[in-house]
N, C-alpha and C. Protein backbone atom coordinates (compact mmCIF):
# COMPACT_ATOMS: atom_id res chain seq x y z
N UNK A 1 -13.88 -40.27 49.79
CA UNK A 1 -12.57 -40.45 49.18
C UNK A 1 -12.68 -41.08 47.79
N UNK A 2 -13.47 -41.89 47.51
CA UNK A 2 -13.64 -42.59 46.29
C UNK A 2 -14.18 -41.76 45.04
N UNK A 3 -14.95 -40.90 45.54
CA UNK A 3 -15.65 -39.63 44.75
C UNK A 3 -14.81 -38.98 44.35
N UNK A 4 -13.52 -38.61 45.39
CA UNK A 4 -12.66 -37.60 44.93
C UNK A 4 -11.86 -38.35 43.51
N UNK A 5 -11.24 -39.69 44.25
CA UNK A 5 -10.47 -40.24 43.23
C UNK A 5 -11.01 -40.79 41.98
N UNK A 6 -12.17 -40.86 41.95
CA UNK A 6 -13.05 -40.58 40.39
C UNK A 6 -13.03 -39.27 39.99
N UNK A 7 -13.35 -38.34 40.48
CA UNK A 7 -13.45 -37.14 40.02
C UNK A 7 -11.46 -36.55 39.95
N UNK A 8 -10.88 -37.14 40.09
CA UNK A 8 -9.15 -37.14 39.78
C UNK A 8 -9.07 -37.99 38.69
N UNK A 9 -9.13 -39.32 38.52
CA UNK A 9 -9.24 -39.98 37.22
C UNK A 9 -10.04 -39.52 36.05
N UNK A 10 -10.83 -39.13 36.47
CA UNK A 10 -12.03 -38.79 35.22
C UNK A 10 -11.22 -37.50 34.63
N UNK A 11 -11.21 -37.13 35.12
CA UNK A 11 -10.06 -35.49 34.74
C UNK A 11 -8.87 -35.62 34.20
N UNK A 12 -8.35 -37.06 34.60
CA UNK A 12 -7.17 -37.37 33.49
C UNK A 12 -7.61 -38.24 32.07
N UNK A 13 -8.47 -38.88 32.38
CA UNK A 13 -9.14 -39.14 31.53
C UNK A 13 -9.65 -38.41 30.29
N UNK A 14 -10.51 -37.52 30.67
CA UNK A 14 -10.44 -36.67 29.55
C UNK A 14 -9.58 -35.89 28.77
N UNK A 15 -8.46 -34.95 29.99
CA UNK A 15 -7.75 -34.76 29.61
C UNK A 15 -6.84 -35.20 28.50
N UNK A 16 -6.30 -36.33 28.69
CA UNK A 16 -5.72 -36.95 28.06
C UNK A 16 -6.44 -37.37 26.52
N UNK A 17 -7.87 -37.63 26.72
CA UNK A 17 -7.99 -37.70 25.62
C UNK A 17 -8.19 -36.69 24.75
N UNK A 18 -8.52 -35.16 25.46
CA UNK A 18 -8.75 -33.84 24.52
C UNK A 18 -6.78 -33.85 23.94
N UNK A 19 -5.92 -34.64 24.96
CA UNK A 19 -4.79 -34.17 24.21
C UNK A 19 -4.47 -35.23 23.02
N UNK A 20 -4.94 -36.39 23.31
CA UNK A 20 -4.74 -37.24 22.08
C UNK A 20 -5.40 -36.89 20.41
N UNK A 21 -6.52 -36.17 20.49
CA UNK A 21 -6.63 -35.42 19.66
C UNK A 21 -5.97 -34.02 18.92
N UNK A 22 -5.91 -33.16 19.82
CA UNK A 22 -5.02 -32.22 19.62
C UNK A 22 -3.61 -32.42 19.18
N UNK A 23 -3.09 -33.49 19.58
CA UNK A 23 -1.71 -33.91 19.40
C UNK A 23 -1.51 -33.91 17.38
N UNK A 24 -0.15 -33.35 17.11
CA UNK A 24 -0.22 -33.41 15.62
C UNK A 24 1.13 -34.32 15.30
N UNK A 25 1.84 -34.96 16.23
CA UNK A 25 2.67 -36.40 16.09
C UNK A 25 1.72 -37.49 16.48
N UNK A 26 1.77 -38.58 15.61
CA UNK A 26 0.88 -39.66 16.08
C UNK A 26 1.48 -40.82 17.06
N UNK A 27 3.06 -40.34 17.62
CA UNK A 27 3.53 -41.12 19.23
C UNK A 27 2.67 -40.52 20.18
N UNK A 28 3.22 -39.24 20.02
CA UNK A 28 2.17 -38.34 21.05
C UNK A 28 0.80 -38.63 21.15
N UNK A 29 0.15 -38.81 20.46
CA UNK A 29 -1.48 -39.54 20.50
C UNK A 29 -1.47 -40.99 21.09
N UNK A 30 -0.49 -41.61 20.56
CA UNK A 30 -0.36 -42.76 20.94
C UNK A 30 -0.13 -42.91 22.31
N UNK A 31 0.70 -42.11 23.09
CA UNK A 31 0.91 -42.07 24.73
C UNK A 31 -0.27 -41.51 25.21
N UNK A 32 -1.02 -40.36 24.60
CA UNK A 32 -2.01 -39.78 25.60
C UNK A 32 -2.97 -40.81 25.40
N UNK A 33 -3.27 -42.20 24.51
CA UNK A 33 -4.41 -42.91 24.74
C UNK A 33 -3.72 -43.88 25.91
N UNK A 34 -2.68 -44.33 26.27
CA UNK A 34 -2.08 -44.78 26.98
C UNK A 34 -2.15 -44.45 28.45
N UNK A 35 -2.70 -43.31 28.38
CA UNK A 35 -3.35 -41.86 29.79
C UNK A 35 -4.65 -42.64 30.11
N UNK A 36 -5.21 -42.39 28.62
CA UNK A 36 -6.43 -42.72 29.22
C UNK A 36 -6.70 -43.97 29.42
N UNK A 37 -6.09 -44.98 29.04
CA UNK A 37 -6.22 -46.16 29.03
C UNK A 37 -5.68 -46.42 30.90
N UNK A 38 -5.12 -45.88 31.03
CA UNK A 38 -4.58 -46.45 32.57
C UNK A 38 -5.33 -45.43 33.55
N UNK A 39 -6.16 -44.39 33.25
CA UNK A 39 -7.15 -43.45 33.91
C UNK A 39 -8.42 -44.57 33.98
N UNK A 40 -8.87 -45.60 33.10
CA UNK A 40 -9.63 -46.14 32.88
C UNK A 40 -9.54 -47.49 33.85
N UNK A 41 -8.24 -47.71 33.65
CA UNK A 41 -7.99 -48.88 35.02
C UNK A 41 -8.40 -48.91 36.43
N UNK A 42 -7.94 -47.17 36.41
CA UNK A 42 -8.33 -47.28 37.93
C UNK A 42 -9.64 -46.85 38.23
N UNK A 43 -10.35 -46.11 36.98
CA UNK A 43 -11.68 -46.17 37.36
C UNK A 43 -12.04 -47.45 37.48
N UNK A 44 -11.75 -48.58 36.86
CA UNK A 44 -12.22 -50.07 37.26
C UNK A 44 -11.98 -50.51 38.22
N UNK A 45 -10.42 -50.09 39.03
CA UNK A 45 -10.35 -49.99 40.58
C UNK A 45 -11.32 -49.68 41.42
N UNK A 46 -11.88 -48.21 41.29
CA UNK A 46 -12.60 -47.80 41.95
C UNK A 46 -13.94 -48.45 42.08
N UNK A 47 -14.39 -48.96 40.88
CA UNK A 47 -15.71 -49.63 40.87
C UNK A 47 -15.50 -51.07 41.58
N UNK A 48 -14.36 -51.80 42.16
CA UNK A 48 -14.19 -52.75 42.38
C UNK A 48 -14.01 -54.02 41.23
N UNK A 49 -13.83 -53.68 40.03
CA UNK A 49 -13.37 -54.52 39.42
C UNK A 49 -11.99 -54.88 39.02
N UNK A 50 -10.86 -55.65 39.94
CA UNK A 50 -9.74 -55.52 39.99
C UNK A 50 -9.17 -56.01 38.72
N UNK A 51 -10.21 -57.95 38.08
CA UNK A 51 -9.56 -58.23 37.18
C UNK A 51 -9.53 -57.57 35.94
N UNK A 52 -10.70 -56.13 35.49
CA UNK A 52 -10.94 -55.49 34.25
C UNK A 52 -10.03 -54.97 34.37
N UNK A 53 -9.16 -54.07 35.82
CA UNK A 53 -8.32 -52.95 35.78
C UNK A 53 -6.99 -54.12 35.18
N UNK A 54 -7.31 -55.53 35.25
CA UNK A 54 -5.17 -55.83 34.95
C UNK A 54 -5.38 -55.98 33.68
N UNK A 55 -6.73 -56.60 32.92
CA UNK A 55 -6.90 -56.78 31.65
C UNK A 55 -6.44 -55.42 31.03
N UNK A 56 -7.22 -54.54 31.21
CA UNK A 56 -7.37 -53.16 30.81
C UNK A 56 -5.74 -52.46 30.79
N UNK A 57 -4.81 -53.02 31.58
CA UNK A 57 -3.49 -52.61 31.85
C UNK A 57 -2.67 -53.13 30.74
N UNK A 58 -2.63 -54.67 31.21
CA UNK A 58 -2.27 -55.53 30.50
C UNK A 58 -2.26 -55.53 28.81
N UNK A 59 -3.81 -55.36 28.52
CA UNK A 59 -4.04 -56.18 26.97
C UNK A 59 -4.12 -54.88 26.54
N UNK A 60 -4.62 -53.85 26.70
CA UNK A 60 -4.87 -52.57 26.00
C UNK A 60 -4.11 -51.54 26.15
N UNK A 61 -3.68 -50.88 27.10
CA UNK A 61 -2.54 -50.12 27.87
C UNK A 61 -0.81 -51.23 27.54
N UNK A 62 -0.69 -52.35 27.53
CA UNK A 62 0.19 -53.03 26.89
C UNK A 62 0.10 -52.93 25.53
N UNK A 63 -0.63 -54.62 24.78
CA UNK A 63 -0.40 -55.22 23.88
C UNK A 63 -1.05 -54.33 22.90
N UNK A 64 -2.03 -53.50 22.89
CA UNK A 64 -2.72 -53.03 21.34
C UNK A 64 -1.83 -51.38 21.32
N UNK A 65 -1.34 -51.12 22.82
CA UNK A 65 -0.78 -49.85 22.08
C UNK A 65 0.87 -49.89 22.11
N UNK A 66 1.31 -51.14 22.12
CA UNK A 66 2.76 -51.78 21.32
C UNK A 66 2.13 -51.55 19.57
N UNK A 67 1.28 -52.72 19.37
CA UNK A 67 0.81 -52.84 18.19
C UNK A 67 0.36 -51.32 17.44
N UNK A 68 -0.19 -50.18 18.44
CA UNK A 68 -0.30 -49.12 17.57
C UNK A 68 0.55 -48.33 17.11
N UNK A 69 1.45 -48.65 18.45
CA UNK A 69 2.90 -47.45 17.85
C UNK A 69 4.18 -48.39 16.62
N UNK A 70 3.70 -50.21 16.93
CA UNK A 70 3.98 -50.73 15.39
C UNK A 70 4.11 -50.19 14.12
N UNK A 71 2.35 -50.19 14.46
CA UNK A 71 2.13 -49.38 12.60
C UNK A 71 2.30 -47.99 12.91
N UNK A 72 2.52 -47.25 13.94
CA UNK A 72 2.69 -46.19 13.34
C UNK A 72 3.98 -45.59 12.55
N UNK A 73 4.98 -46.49 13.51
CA UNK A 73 6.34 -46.47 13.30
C UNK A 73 7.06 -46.99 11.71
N UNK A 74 5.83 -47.91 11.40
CA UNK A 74 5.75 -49.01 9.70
C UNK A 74 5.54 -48.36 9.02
N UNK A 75 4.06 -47.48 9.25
CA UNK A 75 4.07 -45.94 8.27
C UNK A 75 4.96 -44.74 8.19
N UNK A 76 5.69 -44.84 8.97
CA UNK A 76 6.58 -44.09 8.97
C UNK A 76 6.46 -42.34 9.03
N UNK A 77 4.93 -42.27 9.75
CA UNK A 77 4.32 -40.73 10.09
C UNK A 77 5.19 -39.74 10.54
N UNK A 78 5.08 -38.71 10.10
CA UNK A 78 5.54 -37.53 10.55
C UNK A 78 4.66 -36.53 11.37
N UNK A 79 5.06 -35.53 11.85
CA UNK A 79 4.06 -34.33 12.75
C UNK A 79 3.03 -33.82 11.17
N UNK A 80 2.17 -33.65 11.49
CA UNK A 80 0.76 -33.20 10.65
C UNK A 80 1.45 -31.62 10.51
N UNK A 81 1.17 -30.78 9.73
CA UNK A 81 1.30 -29.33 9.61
C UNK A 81 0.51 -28.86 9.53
N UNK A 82 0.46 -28.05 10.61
CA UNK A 82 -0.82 -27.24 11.05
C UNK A 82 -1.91 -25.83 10.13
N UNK A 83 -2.89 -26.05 9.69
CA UNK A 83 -3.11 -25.29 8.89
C UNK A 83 -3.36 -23.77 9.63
N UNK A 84 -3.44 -23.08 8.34
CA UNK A 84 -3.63 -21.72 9.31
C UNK A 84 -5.07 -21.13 9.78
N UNK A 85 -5.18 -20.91 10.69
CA UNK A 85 -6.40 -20.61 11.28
C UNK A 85 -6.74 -19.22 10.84
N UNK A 86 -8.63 -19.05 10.54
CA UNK A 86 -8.71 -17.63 10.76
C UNK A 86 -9.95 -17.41 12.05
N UNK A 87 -9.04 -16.52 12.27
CA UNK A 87 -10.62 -15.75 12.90
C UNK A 87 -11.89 -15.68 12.83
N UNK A 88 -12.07 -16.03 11.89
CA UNK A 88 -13.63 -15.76 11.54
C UNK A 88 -14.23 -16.91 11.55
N UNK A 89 -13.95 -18.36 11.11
CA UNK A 89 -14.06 -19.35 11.38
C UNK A 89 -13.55 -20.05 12.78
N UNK A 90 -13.21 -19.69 13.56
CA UNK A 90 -13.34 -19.99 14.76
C UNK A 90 -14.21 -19.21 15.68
N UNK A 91 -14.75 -18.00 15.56
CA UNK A 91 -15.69 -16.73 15.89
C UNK A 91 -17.01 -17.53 15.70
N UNK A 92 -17.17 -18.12 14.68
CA UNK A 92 -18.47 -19.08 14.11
C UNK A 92 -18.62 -20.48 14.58
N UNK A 93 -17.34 -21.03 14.59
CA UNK A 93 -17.31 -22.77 14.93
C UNK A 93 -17.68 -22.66 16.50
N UNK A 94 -17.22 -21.63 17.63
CA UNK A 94 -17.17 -22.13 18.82
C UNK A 94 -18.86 -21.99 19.34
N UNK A 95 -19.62 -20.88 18.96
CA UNK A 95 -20.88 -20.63 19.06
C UNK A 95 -21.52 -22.01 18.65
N UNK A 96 -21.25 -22.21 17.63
CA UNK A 96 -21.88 -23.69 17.14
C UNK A 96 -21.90 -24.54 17.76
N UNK A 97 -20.28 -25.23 17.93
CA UNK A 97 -19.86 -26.46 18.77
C UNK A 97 -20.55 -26.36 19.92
N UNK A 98 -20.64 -25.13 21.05
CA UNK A 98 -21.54 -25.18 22.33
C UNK A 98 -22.51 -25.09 22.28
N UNK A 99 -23.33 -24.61 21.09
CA UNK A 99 -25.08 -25.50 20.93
C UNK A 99 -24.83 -26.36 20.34
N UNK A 100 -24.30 -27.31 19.66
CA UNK A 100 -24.35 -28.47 19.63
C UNK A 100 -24.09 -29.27 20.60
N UNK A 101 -23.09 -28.86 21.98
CA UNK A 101 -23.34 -29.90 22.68
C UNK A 101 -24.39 -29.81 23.67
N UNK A 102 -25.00 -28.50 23.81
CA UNK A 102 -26.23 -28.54 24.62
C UNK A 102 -27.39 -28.92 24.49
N UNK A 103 -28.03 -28.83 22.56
CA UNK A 103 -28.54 -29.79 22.26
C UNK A 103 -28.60 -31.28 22.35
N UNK A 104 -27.30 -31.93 22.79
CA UNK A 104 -26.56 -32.83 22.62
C UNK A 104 -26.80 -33.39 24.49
N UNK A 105 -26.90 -32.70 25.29
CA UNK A 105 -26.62 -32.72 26.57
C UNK A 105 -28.59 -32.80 27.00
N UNK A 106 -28.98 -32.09 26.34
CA UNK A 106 -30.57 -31.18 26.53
C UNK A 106 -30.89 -33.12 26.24
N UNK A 107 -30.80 -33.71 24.98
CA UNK A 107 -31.92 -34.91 24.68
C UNK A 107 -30.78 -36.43 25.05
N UNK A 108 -29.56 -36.30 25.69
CA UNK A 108 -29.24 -37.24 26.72
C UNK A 108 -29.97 -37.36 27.69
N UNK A 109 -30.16 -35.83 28.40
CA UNK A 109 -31.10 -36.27 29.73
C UNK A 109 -31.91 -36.14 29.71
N UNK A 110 -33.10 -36.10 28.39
CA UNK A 110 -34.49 -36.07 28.40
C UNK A 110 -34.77 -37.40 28.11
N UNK A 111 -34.11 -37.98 27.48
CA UNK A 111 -34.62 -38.96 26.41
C UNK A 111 -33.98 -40.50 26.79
N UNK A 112 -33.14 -40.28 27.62
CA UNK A 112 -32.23 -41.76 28.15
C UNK A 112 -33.27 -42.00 29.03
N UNK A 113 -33.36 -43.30 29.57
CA UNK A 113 -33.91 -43.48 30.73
C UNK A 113 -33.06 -43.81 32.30
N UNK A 114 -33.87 -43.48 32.64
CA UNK A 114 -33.13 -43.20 34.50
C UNK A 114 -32.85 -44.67 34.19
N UNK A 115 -31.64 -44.63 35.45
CA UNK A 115 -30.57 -45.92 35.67
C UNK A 115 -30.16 -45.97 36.91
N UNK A 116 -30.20 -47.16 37.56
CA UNK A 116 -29.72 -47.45 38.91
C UNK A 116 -28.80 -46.31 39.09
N UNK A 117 -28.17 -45.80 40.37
CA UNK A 117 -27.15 -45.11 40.55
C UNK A 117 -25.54 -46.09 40.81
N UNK A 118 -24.77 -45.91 40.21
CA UNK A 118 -23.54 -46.95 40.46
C UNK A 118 -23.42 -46.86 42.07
N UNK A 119 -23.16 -47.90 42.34
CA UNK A 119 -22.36 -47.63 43.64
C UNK A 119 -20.75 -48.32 44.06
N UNK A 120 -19.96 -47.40 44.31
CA UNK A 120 -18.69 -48.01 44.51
C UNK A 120 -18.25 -49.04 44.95
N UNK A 121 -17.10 -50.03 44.26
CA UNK A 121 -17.05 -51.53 44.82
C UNK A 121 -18.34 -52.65 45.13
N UNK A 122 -19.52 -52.31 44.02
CA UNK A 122 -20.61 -53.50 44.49
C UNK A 122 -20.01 -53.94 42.72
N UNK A 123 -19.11 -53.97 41.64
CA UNK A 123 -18.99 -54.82 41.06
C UNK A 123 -18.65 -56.15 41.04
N UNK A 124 -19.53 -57.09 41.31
CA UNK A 124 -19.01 -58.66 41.98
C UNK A 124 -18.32 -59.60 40.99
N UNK A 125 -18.58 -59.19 39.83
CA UNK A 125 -18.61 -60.13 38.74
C UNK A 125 -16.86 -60.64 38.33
N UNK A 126 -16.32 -61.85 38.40
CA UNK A 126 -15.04 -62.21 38.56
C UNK A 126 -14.86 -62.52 37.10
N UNK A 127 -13.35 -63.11 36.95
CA UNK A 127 -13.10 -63.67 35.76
C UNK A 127 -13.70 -65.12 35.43
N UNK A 128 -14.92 -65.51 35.79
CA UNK A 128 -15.35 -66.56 35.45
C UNK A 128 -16.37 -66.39 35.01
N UNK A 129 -17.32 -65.56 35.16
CA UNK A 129 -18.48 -64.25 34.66
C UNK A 129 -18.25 -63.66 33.47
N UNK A 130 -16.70 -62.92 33.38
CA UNK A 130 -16.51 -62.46 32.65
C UNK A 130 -15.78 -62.76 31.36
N UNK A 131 -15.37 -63.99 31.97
CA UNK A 131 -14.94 -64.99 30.11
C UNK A 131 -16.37 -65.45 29.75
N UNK A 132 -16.90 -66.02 30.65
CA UNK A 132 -18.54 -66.39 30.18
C UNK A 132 -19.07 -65.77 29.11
N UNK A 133 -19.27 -64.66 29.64
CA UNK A 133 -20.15 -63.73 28.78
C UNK A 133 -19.65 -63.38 27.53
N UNK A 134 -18.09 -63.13 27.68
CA UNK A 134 -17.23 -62.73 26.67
C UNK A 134 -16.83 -63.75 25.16
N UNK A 135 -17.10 -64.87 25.91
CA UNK A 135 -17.05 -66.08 24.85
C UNK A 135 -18.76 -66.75 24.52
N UNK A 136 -19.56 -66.36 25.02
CA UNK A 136 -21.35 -66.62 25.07
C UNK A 136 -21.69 -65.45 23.98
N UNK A 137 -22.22 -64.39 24.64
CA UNK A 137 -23.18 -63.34 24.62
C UNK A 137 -22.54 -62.38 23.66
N UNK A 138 -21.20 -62.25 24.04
CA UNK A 138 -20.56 -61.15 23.00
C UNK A 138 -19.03 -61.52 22.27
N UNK A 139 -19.83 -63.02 21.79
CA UNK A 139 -18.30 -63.49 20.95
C UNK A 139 -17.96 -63.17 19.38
N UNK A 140 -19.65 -62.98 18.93
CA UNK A 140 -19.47 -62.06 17.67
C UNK A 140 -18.91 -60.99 18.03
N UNK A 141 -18.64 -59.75 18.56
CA UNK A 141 -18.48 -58.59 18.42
C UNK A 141 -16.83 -58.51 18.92
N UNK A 142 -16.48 -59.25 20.04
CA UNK A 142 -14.97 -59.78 20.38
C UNK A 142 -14.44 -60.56 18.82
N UNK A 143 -15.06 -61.40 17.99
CA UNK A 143 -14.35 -61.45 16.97
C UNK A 143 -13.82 -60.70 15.91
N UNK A 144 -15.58 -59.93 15.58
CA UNK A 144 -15.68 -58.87 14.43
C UNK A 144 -14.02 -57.74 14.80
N UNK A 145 -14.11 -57.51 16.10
CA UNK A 145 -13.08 -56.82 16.63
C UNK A 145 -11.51 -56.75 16.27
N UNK A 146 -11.41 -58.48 16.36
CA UNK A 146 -10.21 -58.77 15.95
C UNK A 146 -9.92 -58.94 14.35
N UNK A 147 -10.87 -59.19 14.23
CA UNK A 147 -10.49 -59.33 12.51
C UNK A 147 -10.55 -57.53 11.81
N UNK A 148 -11.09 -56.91 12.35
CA UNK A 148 -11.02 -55.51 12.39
C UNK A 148 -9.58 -54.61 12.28
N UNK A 149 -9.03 -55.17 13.58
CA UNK A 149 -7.61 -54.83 13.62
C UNK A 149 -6.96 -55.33 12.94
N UNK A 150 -6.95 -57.10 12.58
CA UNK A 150 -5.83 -57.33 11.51
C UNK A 150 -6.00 -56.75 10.00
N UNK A 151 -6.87 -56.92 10.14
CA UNK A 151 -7.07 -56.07 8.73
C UNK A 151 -6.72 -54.72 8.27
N UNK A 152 -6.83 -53.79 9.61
CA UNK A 152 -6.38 -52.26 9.94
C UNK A 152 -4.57 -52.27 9.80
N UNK A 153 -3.72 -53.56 10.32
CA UNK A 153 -2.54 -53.78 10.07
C UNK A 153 -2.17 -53.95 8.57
N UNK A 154 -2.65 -54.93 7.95
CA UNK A 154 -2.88 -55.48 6.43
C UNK A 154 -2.77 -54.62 5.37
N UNK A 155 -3.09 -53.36 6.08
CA UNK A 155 -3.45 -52.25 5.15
C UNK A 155 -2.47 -51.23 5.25
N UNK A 156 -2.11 -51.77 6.46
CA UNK A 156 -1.02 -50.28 6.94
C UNK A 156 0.23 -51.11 6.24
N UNK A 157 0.59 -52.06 6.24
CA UNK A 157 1.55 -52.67 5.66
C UNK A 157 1.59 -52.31 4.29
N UNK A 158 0.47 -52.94 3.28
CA UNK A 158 0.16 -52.26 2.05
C UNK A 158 0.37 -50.90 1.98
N UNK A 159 -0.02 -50.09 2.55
CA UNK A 159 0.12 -48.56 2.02
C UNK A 159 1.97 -47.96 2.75
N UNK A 160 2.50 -49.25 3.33
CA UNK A 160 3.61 -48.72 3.68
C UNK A 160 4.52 -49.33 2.97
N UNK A 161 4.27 -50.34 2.11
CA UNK A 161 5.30 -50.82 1.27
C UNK A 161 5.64 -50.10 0.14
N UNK A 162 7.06 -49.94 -0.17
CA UNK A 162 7.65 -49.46 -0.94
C UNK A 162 7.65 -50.05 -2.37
N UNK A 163 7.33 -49.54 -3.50
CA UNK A 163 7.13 -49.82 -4.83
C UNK A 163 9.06 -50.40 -5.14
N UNK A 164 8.73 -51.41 -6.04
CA UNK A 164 9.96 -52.25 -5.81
C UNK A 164 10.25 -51.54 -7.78
């Protein structure tokens, strides 16, 4: 049963994210990461990590994609207009794109090294583990992060302000 409901999440998962790309309104992108963001929860369900799935709900699936549809709404975006496609360049791109990902697929599994196999619900690690580490081991990269985004705001503000 757990297999299945990974292999059901994972499928929205992607999904969602082949549509967040495809999407040419940037709300619409903004909800399908919102897909995957809560496809992602319950894969943390499934692995037994209950407190990643409320974080993951909570702070990312909440608070950063309030904050994205913020600025998107500050920029004041419209739907993208779709250019026109030809034939001949898509006749060429798709041949490509599928050796590129088989190349791509071919030296993942030559070249990674073998890895435990996951096993469902043996994630033990609680929220006392996981602020640990988060404020220890990876507090540069949790900062770099945040100062990342305000700055990504900073800018969207700037390029959305109106010449006075």
């Amino acid at each position: 049963m757990d297999a299945l409901l990974f292999l059901v999440f994972a499928a929205i998962a992607v999904g969602c994210a082949i549509n967040l790309v495809l999407q040419t309104h940037p709300i619409s992108s903004a909800l399908s990461l919102v897909g995957v963001m809560g496809s992602l929860a319950v894969l943390y369900l499934l692995l037994g990590g209950e407190f990643l799935a409320a974080v993951q709900l909570i702070v990312y699936a909440g608070a950063i994609m309030v904050l994205f549809t913020f600025v998107i709404m500050l920029l004041n975006a419209g739907a993208e207009k779709k250019p026109s496609r030809k034939v001949l360049s898509t006749a060429v791109a798709l041949p490509l794109l599928f050796t590129l990902a088989g190349i791509g697929a071919y030296f993942a599994a030559t070249q990674t090294p073998s890895a435990d196999v996951v096993k469902f619900g043996a994630f033990t690690a609680g929220p006392l583990e996981i602020g640990r580490a988060l404020f220890t081991r990876y507090l540069l990269p949790f900062e770099v992060t945040s100062v990342l985004i305000l700055i990504a705001i900073l800018g969207a503000i700037v390029l959305a302000r109106k010449e006075i």
